[in-house]
N, C-alpha and C. Protein backbone atom coordinates (compact mmCIF):
# COMPACT_ATOMS: atom_id res chain seq x y z
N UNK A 1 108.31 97.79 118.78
CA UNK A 1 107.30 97.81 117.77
C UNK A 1 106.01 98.44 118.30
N UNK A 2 106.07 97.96 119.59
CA UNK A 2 104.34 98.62 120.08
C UNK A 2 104.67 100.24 120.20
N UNK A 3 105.45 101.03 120.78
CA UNK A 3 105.68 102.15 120.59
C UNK A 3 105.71 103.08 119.59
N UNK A 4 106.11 102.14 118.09
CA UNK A 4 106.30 103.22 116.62
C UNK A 4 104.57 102.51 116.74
N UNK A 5 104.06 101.92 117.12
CA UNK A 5 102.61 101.63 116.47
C UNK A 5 101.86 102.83 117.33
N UNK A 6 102.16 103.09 118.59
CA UNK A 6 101.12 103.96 119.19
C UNK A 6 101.59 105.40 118.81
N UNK A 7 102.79 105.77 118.39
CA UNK A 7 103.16 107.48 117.68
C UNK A 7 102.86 107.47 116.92
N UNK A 8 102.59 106.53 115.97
CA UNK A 8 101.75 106.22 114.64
C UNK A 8 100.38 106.72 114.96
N UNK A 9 99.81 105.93 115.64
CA UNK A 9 98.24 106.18 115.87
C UNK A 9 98.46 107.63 116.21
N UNK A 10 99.12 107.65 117.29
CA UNK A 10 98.60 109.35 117.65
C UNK A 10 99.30 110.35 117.02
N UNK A 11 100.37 110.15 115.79
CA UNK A 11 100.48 111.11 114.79
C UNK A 11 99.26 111.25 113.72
N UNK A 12 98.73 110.12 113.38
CA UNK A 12 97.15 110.02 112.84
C UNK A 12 96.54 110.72 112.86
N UNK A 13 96.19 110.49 114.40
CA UNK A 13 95.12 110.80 115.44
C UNK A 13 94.96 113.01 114.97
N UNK A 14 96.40 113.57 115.21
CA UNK A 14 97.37 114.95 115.43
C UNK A 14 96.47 115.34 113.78
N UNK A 15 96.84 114.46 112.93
CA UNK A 15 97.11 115.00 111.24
C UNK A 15 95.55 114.81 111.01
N UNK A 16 94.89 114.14 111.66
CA UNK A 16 92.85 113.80 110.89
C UNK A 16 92.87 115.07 111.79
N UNK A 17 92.93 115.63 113.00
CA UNK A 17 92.17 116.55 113.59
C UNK A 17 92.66 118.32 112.90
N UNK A 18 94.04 118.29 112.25
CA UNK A 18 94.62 119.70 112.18
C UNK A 18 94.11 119.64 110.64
N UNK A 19 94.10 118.57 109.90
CA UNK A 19 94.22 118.66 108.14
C UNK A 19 92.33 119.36 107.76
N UNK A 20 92.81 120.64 106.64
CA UNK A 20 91.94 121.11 106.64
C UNK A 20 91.51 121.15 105.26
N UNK A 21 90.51 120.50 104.06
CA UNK A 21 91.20 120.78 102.92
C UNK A 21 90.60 122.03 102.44
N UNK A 22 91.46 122.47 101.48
CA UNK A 22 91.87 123.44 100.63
C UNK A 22 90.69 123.84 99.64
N UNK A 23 90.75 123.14 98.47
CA UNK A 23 89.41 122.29 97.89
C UNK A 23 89.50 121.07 97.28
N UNK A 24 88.11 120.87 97.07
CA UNK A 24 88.00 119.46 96.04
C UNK A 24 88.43 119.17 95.23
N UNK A 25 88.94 118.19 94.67
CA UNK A 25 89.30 117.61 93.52
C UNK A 25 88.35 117.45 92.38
N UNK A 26 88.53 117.26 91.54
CA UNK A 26 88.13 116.30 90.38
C UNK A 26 88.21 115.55 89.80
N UNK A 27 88.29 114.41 90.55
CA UNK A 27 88.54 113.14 90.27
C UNK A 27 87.54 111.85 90.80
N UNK A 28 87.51 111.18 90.63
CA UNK A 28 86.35 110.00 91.03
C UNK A 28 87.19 109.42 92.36
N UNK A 29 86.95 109.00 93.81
CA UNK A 29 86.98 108.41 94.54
C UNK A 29 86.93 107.03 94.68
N UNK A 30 87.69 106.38 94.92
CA UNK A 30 87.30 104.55 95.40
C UNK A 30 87.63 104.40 97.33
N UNK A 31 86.52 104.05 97.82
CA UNK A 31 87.24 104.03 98.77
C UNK A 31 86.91 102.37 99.46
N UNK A 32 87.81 101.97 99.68
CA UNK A 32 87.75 100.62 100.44
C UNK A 32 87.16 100.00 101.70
N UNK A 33 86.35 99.80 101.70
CA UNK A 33 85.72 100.07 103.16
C UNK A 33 85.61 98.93 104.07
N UNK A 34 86.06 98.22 104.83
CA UNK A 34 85.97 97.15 105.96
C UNK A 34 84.64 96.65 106.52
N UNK A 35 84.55 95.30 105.98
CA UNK A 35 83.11 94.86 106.31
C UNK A 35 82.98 94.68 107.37
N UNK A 36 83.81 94.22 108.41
CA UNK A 36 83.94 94.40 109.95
C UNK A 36 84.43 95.94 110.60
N UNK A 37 83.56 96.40 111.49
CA UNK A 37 84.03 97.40 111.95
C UNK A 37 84.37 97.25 113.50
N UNK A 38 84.90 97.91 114.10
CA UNK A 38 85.53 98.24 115.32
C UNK A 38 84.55 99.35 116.16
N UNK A 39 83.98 99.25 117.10
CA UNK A 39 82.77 99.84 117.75
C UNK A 39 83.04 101.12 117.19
N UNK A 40 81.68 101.81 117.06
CA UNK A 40 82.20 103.06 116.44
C UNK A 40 82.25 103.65 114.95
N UNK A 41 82.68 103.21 114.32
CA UNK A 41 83.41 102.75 112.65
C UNK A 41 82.00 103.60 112.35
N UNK A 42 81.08 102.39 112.96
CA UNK A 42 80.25 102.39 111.41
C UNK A 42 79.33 103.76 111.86
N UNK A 43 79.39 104.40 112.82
CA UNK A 43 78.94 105.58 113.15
C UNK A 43 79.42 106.58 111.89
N UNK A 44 80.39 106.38 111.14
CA UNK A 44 80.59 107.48 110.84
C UNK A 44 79.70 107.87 109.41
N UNK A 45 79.97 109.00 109.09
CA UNK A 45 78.74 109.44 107.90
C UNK A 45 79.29 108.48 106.44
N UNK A 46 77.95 108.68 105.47
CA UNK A 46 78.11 107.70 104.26
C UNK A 46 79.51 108.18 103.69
N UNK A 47 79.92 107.34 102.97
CA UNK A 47 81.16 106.85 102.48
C UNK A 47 82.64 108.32 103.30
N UNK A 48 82.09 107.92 104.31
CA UNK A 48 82.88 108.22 105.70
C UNK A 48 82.98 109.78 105.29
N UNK A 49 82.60 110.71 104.44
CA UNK A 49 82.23 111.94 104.24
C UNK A 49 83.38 112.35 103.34
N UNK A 50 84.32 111.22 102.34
CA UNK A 50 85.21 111.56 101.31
C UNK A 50 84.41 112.01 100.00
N UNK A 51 82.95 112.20 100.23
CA UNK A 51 82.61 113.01 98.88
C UNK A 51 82.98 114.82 99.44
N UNK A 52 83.14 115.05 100.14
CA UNK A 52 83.90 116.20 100.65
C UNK A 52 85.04 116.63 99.79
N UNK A 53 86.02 116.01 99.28
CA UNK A 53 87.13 115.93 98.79
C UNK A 53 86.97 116.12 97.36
N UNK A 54 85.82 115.65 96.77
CA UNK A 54 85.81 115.66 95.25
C UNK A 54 84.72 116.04 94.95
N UNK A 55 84.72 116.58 94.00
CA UNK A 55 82.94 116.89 92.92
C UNK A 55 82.72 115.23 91.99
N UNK A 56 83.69 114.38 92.16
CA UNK A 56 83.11 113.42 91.45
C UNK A 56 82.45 112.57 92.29
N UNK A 57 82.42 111.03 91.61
CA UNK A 57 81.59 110.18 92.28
C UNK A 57 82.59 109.37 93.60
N UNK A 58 81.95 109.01 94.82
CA UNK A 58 82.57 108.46 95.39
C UNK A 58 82.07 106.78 95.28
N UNK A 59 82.76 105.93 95.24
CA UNK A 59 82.83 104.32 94.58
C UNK A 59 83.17 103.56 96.20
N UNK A 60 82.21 102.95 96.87
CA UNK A 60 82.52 102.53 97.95
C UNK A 60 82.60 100.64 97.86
N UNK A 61 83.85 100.18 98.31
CA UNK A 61 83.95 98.92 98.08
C UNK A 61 83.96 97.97 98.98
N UNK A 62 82.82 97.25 99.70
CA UNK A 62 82.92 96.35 101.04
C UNK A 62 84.49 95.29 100.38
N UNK A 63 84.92 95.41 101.93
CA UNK A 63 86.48 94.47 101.70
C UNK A 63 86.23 93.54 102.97
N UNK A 64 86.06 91.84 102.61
CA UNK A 64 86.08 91.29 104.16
C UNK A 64 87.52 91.69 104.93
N UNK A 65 87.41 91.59 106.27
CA UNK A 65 87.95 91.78 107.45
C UNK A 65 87.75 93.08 108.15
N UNK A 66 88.19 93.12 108.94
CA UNK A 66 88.63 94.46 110.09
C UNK A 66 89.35 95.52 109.28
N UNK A 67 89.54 96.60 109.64
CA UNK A 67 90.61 97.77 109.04
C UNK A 67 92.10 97.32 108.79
N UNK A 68 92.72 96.49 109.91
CA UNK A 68 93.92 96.09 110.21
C UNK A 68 93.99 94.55 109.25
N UNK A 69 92.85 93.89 109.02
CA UNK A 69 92.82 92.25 108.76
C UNK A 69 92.37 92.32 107.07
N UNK A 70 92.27 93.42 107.00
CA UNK A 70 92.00 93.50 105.05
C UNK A 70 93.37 93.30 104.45
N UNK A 71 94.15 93.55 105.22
CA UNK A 71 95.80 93.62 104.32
C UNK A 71 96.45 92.59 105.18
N UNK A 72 96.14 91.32 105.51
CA UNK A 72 96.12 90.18 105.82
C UNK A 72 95.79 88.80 104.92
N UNK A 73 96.36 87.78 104.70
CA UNK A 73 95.87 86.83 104.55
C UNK A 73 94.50 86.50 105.30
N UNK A 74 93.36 85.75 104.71
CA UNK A 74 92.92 85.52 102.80
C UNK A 74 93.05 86.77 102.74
N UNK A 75 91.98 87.69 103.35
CA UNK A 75 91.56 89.01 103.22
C UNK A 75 92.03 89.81 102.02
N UNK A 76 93.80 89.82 101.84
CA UNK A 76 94.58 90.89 101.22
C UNK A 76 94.31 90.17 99.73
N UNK A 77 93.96 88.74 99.62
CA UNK A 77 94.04 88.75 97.69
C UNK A 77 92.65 89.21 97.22
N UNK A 78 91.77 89.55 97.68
CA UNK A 78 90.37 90.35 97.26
C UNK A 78 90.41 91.91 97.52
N UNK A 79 91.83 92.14 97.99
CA UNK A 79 91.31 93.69 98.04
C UNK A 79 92.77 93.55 97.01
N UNK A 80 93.64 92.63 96.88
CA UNK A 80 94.26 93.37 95.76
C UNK A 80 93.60 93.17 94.39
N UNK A 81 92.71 92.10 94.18
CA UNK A 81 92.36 91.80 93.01
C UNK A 81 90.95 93.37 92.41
N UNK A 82 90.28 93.52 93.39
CA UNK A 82 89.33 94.90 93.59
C UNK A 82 90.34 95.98 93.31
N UNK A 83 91.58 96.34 94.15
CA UNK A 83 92.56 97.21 93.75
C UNK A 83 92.72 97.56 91.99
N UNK A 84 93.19 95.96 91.64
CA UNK A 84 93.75 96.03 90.39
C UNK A 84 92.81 96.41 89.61
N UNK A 85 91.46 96.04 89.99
CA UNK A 85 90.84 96.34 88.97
C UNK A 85 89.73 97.58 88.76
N UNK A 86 90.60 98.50 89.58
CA UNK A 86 90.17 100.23 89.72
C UNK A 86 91.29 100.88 89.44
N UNK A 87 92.51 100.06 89.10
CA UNK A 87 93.98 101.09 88.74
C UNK A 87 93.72 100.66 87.06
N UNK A 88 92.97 99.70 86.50
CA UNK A 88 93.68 99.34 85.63
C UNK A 88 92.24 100.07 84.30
N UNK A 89 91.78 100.65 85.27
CA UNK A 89 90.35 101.73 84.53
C UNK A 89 90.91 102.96 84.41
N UNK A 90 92.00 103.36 84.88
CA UNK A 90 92.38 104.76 85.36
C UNK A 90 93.12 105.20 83.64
């Protein structure tokens, strides 16, 4: 398990550094964002620079836990209930 987790990361790691986009969308953004961060994290630019991707609005949603601990118990029934209720606007 620890092995598909670290080719994971560093297929990640391979696909954020080569992916180049094309253009923007037009569509509105939600992005989920981890109220705990991991040293670093929160360095990165406002709504981590996914208004890049679209001409619409980007919708940023604090989720308690870590990146890894949002899709965890308690954590995961507030980001599905926030989920549901950005699919069910669409």
């Amino acid at each position: 398990q620890l092995e598909a987790m670290v080719n994971t990361y560093i297929a990640n790691g391979h696909a954020m550094v080569k992916y180049e986009v094309q253009s923007s969308i037009k569509a509105p953004i939600v992005l989920f964002r981890a109220m705990e961060f991991n040293k670093g994290n929160d360095l990165i630019g406002e709504n981590w620079d996914w208004g890049g991707y679209t001409t619409e609005k980007v919708t940023e949603i604090r989720t308690p836990g870590t990146h890894i601990t949002m899709f965890k118990e308690p954590h995961v029934k507030l980001l599905a209930e926030q989920l549901s209720f950005y699919l069910e606007s669409i």
